[in-house]
PDB file of N, CA and C in Angstrom:
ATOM      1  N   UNK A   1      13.093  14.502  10.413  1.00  0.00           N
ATOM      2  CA  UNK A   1      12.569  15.349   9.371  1.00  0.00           C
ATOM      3  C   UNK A   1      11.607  16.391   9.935  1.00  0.00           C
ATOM      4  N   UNK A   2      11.069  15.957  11.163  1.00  0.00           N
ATOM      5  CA  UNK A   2      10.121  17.232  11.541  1.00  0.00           C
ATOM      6  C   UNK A   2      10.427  17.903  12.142  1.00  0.00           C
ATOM      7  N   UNK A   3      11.828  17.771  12.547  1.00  0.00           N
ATOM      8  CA  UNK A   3      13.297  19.037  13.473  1.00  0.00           C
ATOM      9  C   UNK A   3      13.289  19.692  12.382  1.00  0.00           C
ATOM     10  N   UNK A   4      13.336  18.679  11.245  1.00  0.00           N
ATOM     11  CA  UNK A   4      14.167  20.316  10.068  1.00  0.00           C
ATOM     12  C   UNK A   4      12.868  21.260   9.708  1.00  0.00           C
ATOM     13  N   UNK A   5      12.067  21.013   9.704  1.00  0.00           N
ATOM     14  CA  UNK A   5      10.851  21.949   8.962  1.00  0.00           C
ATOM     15  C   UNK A   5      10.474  22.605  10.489  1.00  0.00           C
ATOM     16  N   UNK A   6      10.288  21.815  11.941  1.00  0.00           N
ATOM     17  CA  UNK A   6      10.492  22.916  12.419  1.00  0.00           C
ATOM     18  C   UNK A   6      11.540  24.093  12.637  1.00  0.00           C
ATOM     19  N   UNK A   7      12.730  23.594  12.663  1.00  0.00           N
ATOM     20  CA  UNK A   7      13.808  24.677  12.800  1.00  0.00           C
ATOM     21  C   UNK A   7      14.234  25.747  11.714  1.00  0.00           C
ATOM     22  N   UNK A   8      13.660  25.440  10.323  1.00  0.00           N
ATOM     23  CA  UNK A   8      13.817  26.359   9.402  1.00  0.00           C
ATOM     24  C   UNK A   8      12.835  27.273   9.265  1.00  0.00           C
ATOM     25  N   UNK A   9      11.559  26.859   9.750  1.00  0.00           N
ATOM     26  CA  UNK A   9      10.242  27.757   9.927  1.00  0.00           C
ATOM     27  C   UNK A   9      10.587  28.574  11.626  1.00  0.00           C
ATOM     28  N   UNK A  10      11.361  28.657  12.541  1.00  0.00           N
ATOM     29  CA  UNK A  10      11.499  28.878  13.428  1.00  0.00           C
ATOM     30  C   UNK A  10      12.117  30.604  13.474  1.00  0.00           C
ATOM     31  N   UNK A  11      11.573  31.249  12.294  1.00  0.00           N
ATOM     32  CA  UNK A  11      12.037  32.771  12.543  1.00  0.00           C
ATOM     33  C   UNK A  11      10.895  33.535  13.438  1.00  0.00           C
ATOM     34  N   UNK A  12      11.351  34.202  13.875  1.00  0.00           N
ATOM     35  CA  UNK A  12      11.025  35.133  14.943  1.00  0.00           C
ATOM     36  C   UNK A  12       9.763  34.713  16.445  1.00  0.00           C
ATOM     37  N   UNK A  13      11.007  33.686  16.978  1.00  0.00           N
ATOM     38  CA  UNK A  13      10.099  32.821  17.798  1.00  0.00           C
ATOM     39  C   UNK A  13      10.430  33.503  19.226  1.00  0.00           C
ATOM     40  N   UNK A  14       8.877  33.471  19.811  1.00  0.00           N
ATOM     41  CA  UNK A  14       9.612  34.415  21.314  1.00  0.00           C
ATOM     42  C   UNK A  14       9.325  33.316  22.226  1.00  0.00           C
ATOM     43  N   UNK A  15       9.626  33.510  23.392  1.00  0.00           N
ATOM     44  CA  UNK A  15       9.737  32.516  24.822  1.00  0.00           C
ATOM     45  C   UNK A  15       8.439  31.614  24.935  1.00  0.00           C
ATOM     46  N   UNK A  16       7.172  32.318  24.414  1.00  0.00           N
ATOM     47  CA  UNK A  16       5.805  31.504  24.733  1.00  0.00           C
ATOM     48  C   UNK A  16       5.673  30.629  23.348  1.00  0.00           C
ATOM     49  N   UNK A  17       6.625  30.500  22.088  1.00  0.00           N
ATOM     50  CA  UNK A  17       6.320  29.716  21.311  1.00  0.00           C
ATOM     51  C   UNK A  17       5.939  28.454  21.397  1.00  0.00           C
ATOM     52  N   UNK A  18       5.398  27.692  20.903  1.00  0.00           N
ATOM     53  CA  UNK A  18       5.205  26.014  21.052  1.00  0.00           C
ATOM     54  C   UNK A  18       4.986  26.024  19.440  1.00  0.00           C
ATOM     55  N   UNK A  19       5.243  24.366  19.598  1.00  0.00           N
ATOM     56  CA  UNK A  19       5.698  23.302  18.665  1.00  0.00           C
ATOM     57  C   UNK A  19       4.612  22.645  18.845  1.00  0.00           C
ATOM     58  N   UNK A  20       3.788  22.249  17.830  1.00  0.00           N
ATOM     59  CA  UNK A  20       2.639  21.209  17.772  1.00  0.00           C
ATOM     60  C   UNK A  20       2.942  20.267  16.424  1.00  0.00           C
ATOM     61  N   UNK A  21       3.124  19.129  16.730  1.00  0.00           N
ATOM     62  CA  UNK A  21       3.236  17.926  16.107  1.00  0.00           C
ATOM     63  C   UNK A  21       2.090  17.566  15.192  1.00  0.00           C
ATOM     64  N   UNK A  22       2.114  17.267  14.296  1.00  0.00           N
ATOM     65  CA  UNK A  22       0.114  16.575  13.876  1.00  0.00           C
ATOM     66  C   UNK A  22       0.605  15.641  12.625  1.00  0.00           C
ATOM     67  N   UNK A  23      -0.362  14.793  12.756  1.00  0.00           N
ATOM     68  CA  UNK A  23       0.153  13.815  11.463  1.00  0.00           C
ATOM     69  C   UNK A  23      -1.580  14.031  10.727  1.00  0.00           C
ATOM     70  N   UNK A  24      -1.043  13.478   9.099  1.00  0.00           N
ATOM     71  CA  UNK A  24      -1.875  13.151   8.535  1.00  0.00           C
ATOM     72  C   UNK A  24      -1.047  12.523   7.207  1.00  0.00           C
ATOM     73  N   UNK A  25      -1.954  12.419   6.054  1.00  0.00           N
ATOM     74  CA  UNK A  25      -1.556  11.600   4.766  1.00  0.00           C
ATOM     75  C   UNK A  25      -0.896  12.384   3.851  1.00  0.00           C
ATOM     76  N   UNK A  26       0.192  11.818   2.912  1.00  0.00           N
ATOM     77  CA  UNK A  26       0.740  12.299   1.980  1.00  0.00           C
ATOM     78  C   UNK A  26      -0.097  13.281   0.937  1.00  0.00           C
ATOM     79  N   UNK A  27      -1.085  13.002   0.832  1.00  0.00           N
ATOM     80  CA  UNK A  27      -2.238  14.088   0.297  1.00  0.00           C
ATOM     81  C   UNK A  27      -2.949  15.126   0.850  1.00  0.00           C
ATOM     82  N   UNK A  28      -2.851  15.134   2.441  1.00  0.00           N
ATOM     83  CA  UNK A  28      -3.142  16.129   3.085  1.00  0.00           C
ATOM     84  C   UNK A  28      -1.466  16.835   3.088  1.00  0.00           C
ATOM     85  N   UNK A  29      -0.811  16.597   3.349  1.00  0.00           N
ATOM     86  CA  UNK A  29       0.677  17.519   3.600  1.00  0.00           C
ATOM     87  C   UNK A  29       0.734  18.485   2.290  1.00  0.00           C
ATOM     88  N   UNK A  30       0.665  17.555   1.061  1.00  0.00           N
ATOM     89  CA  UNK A  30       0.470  18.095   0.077  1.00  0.00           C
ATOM     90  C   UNK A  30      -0.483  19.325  -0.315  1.00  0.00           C
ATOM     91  N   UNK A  31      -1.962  19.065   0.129  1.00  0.00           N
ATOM     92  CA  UNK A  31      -2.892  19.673   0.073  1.00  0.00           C
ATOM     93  C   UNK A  31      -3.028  21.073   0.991  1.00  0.00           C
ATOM     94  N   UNK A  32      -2.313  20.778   2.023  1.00  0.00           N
ATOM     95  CA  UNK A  32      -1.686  22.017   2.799  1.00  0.00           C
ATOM     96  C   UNK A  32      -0.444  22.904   2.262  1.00  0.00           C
ATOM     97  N   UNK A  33       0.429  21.934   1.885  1.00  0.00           N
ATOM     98  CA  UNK A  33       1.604  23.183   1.238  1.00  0.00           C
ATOM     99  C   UNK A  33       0.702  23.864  -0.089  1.00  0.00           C
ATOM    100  N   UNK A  34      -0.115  23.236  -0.725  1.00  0.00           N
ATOM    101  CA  UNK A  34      -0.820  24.329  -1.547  1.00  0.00           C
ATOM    102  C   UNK A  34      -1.567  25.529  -1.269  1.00  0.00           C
ATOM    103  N   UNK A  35      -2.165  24.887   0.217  1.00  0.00           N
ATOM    104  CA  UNK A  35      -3.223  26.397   0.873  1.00  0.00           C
ATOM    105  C   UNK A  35      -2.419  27.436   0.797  1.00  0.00           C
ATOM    106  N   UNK A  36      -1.270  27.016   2.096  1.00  0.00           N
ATOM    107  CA  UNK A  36      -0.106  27.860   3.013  1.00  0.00           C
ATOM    108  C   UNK A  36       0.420  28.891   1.226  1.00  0.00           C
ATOM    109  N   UNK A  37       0.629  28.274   0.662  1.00  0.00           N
ATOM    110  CA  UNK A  37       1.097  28.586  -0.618  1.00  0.00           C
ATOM    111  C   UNK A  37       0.641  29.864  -1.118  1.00  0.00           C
ATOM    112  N   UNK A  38      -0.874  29.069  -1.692  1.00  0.00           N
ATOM    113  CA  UNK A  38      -2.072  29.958  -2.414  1.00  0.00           C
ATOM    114  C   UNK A  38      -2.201  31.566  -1.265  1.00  0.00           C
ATOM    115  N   UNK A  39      -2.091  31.106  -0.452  1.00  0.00           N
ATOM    116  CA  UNK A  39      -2.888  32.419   0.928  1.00  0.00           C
ATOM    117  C   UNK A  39      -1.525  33.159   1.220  1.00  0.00           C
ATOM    118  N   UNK A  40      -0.311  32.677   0.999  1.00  0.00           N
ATOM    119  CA  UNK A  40       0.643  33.508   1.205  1.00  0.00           C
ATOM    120  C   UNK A  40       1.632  33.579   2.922  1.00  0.00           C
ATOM    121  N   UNK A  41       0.776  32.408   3.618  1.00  0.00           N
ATOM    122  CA  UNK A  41       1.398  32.079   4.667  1.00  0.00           C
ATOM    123  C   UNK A  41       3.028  31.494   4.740  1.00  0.00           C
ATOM    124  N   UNK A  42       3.635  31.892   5.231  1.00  0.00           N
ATOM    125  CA  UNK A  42       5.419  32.136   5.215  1.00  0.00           C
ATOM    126  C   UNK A  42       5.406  30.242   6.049  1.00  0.00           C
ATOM    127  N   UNK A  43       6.073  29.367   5.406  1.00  0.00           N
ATOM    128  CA  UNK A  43       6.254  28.176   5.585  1.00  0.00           C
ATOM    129  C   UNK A  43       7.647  27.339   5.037  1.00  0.00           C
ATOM    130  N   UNK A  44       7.936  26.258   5.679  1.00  0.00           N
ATOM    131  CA  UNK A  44       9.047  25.614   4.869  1.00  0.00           C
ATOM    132  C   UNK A  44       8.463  24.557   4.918  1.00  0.00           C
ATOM    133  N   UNK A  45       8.598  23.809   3.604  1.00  0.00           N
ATOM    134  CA  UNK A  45       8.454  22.385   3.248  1.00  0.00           C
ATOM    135  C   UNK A  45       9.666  21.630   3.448  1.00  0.00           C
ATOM    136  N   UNK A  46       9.499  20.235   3.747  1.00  0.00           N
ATOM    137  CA  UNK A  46      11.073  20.162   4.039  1.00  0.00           C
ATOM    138  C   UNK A  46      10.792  18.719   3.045  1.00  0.00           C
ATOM    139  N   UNK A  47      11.642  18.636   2.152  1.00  0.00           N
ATOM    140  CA  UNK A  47      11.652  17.045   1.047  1.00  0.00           C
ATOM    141  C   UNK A  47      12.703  16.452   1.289  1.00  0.00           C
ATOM    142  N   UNK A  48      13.060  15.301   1.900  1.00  0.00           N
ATOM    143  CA  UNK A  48      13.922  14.512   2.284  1.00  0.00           C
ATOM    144  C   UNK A  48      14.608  14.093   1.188  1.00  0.00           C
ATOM    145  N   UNK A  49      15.984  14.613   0.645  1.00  0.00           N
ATOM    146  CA  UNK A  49      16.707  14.273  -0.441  1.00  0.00           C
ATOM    147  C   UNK A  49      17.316  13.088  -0.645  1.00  0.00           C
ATOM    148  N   UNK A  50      17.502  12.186   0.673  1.00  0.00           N
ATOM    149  CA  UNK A  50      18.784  10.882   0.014  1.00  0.00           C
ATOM    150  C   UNK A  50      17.031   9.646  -0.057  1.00  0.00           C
ATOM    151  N   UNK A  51      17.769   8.863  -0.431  1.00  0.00           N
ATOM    152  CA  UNK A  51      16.645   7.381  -0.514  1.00  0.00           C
ATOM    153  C   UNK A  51      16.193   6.728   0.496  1.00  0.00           C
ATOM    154  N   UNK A  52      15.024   6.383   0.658  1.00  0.00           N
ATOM    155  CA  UNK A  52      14.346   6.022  -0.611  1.00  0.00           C
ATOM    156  C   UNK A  52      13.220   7.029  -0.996  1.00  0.00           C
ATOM    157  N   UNK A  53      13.068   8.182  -0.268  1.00  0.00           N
ATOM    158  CA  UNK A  53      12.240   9.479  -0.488  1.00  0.00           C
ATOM    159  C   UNK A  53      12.618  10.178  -1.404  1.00  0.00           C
ATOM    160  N   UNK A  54      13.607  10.460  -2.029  1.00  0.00           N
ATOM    161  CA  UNK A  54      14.034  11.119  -3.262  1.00  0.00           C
ATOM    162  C   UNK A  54      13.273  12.503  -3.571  1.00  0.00           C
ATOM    163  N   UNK A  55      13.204  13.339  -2.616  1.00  0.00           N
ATOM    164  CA  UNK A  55      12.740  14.826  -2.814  1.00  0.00           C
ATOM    165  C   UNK A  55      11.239  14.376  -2.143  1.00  0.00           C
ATOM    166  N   UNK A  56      10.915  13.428  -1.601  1.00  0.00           N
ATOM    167  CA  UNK A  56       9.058  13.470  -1.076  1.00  0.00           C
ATOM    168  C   UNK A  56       9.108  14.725  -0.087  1.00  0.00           C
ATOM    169  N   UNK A  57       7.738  14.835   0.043  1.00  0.00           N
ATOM    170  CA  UNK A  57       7.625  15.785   0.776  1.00  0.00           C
ATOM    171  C   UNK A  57       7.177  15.359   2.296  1.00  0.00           C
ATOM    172  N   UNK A  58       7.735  15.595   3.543  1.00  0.00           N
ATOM    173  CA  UNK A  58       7.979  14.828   4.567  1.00  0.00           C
ATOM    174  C   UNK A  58       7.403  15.815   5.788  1.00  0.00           C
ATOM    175  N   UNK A  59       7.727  16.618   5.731  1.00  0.00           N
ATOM    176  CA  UNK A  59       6.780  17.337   6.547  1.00  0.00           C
ATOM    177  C   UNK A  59       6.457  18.756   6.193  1.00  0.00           C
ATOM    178  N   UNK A  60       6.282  19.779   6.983  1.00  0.00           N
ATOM    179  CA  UNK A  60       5.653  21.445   7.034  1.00  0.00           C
ATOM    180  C   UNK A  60       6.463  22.039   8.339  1.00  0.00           C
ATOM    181  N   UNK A  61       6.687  23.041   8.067  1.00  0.00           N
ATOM    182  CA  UNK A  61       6.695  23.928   9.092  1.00  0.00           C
ATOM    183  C   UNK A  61       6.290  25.814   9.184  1.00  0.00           C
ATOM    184  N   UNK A  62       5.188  25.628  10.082  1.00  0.00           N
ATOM    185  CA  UNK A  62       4.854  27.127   9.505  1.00  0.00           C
ATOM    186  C   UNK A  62       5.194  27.972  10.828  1.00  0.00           C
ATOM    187  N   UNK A  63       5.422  28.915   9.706  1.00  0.00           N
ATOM    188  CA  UNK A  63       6.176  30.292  11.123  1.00  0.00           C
ATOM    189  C   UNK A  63       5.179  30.839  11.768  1.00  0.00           C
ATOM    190  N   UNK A  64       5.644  30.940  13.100  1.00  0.00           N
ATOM    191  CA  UNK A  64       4.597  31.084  14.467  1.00  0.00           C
ATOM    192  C   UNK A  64       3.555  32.175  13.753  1.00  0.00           C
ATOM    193  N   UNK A  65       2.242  31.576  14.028  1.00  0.00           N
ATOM    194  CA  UNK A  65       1.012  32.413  13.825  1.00  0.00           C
ATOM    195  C   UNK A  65       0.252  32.788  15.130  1.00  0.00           C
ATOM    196  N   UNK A  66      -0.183  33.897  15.524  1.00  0.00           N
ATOM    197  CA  UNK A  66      -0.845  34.349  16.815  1.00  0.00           C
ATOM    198  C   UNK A  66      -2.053  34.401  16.798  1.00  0.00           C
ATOM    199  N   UNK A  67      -2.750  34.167  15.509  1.00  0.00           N
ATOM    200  CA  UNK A  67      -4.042  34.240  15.816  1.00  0.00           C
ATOM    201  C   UNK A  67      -4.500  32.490  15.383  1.00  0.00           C
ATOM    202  N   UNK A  68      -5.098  32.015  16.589  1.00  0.00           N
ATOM    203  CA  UNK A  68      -5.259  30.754  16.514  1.00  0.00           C
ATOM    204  C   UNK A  68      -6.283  30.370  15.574  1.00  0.00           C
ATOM    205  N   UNK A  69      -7.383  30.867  15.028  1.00  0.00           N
ATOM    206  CA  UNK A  69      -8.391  30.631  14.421  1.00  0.00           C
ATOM    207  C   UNK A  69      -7.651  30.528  12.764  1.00  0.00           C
ATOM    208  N   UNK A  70      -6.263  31.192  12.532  1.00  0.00           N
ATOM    209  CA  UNK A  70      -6.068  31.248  11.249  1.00  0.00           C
ATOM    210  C   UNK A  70      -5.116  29.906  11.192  1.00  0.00           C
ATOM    211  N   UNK A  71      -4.511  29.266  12.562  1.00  0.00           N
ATOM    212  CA  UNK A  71      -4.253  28.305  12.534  1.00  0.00           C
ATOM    213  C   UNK A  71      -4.898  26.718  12.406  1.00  0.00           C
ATOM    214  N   UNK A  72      -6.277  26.992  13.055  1.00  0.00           N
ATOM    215  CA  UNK A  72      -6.862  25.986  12.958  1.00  0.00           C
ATOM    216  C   UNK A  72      -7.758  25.819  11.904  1.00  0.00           C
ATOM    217  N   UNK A  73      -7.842  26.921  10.737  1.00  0.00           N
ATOM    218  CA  UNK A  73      -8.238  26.842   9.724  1.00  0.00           C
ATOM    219  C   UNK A  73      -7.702  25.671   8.519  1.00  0.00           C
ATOM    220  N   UNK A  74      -6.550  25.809   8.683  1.00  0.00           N
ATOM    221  CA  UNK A  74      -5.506  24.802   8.198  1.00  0.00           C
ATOM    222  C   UNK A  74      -4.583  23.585   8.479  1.00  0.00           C
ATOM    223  N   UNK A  75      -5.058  23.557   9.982  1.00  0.00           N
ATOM    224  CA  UNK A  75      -4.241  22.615  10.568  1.00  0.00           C
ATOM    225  C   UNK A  75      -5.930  21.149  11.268  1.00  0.00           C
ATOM    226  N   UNK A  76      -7.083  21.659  11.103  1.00  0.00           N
ATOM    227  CA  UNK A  76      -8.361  21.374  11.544  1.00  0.00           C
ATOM    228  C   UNK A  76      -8.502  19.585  10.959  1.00  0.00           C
ATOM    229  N   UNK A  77      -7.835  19.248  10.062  1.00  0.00           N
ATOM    230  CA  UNK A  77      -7.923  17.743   9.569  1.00  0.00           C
ATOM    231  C   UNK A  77      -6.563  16.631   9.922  1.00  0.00           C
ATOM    232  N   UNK A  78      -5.520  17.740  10.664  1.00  0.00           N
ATOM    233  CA  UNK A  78      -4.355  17.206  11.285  1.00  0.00           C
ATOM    234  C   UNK A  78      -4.936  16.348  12.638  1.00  0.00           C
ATOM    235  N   UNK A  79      -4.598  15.042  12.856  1.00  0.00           N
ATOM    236  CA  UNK A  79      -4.610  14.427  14.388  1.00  0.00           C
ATOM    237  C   UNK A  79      -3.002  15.334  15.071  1.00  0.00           C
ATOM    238  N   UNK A  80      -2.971  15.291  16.421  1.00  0.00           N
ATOM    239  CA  UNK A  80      -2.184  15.414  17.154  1.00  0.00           C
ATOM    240  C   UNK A  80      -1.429  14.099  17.245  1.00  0.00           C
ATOM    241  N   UNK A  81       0.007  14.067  16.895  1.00  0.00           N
ATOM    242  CA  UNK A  81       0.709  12.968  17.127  1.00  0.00           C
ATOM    243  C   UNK A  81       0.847  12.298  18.598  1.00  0.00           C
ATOM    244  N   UNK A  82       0.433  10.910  18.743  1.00  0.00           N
ATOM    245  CA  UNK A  82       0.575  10.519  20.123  1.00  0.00           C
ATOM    246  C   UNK A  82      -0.658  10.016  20.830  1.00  0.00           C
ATOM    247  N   UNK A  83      -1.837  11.186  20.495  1.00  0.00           N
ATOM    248  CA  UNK A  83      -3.197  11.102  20.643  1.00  0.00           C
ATOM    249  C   UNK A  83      -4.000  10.072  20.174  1.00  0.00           C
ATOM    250  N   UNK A  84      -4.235  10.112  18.719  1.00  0.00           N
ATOM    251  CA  UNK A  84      -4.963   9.001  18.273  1.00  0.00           C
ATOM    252  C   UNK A  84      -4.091   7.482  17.782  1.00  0.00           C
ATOM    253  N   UNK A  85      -2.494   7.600  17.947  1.00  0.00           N
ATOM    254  CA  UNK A  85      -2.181   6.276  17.458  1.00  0.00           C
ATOM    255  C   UNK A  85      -0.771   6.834  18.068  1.00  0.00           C
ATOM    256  N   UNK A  86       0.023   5.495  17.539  1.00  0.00           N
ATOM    257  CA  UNK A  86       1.863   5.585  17.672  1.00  0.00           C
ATOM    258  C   UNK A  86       2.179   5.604  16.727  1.00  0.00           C
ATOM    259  N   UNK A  87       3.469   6.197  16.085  1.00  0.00           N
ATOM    260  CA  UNK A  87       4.127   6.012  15.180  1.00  0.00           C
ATOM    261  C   UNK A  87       4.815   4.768  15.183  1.00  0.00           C
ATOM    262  N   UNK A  88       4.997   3.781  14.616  1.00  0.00           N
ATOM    263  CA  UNK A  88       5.756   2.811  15.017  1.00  0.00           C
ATOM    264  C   UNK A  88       6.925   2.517  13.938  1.00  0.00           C
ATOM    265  N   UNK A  89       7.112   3.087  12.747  1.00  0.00           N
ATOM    266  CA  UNK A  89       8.620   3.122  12.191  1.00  0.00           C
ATOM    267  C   UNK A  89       8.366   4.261  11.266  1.00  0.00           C
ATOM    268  N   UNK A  90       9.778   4.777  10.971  1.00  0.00           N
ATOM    269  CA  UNK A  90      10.382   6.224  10.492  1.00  0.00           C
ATOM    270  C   UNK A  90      10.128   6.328   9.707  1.00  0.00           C
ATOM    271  N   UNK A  91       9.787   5.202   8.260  1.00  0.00           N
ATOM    272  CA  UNK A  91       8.784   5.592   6.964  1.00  0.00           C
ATOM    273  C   UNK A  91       7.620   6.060   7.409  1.00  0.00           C
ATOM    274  N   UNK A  92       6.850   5.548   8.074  1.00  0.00           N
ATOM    275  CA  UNK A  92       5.393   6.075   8.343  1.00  0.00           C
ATOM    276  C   UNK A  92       5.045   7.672   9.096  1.00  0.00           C
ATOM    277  N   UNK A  93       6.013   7.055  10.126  1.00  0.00           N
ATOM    278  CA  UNK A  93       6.106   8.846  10.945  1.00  0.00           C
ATOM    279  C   UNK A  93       6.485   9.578  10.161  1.00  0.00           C
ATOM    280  N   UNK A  94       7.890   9.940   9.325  1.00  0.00           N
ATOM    281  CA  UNK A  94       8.172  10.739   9.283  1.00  0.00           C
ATOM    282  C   UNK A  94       7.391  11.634   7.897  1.00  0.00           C
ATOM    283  N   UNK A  95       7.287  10.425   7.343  1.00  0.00           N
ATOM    284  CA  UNK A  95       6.104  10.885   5.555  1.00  0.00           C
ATOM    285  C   UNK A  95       5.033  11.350   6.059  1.00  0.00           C
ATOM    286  N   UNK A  96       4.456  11.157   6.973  1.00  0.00           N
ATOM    287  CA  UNK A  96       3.046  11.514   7.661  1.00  0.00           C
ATOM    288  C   UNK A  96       2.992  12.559   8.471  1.00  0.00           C
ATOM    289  N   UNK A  97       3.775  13.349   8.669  1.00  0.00           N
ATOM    290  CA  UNK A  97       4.269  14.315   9.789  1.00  0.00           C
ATOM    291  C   UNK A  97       3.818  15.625   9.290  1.00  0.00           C
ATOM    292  N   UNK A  98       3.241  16.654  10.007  1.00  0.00           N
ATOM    293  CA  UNK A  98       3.263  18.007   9.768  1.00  0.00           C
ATOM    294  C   UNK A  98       3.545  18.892  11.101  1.00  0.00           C
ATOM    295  N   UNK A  99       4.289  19.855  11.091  1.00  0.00           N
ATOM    296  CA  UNK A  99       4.145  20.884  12.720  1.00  0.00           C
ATOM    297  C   UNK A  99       3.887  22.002  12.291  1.00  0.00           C
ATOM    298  N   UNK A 100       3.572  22.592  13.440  1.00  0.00           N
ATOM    299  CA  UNK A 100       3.311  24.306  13.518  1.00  0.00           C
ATOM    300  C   UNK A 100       3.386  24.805  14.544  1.00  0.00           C
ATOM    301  N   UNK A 101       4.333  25.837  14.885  1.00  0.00           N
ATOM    302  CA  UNK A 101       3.933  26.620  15.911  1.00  0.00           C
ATOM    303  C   UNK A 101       3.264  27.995  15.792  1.00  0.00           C
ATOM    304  N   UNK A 102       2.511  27.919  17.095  1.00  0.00           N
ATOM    305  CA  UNK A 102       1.128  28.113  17.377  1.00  0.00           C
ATOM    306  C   UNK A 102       1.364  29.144  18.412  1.00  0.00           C
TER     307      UNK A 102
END
C-alpha cells in the first residue's frame, strides 16, 4: 500500500528524488490528508478497497516538494520507519504508513 501512494504521487520526479517512509497513527494520516488538503498541497491518498480495510485510509503520498522546511512542517510528528521500531505484520505497517518524497 505504500508503493501505491508512492507511485501515484510520483509526477514529475527527477534523478535526485527520494522516497521517505514514516509511520504514525490512523489519526495522524488522517490529520495530515486534511492539512495537505486545506493548504492545497498536490497528494494521493491511497484507501485500500478489498477487506478487511474497506476504503481505510492506508497511507499518503505527496508529490516531490523542494523546499524542505515546507516538508517538515507536515511530516515533523512522522517517526522514520525502521528507526524507532519494526513493523512486524501488514495490518499494522501498512494502516500506519505515510511517504513523501523529499
Amino acid at each position: 500500500m505504500i508503493a501505491h501512494a508512492a507511485a501515484l504521487s510520483a509526477r514529475g520526479v527527477s534523478h535526485n528524488t527520494h522516497v521517505v517512509i514514516l509511520t504514525g497513527s490512523l489519526e495522524q494520516l488522517q490529520q495530515l490528508e486534511k492539512e495537505l488538503t486545506w493548504d492545497g498541497i498536490s497528494h494521493t491518498a491511497f484507501h485500500e478497497p478489498d477487506a478487511p480495510y474497506l476504503g481505510a485510509l492506508m497511507s499518503i503520498g505527496i508529490e516531490p516538494l523542494t523546499e524542505r522546511r515546507m516538508v517538515r512542517r507536515y511530516l515533523k510528528r512522522f517517526q522514520l520507519l525502521g528507526e524507532s521500531h519494526e513493523v512486524d505484520s501488514v495490518e499494522t505497517g501498512s494502516r500506519d504508513a505515510a511517504q513523501a518524497g523529499a
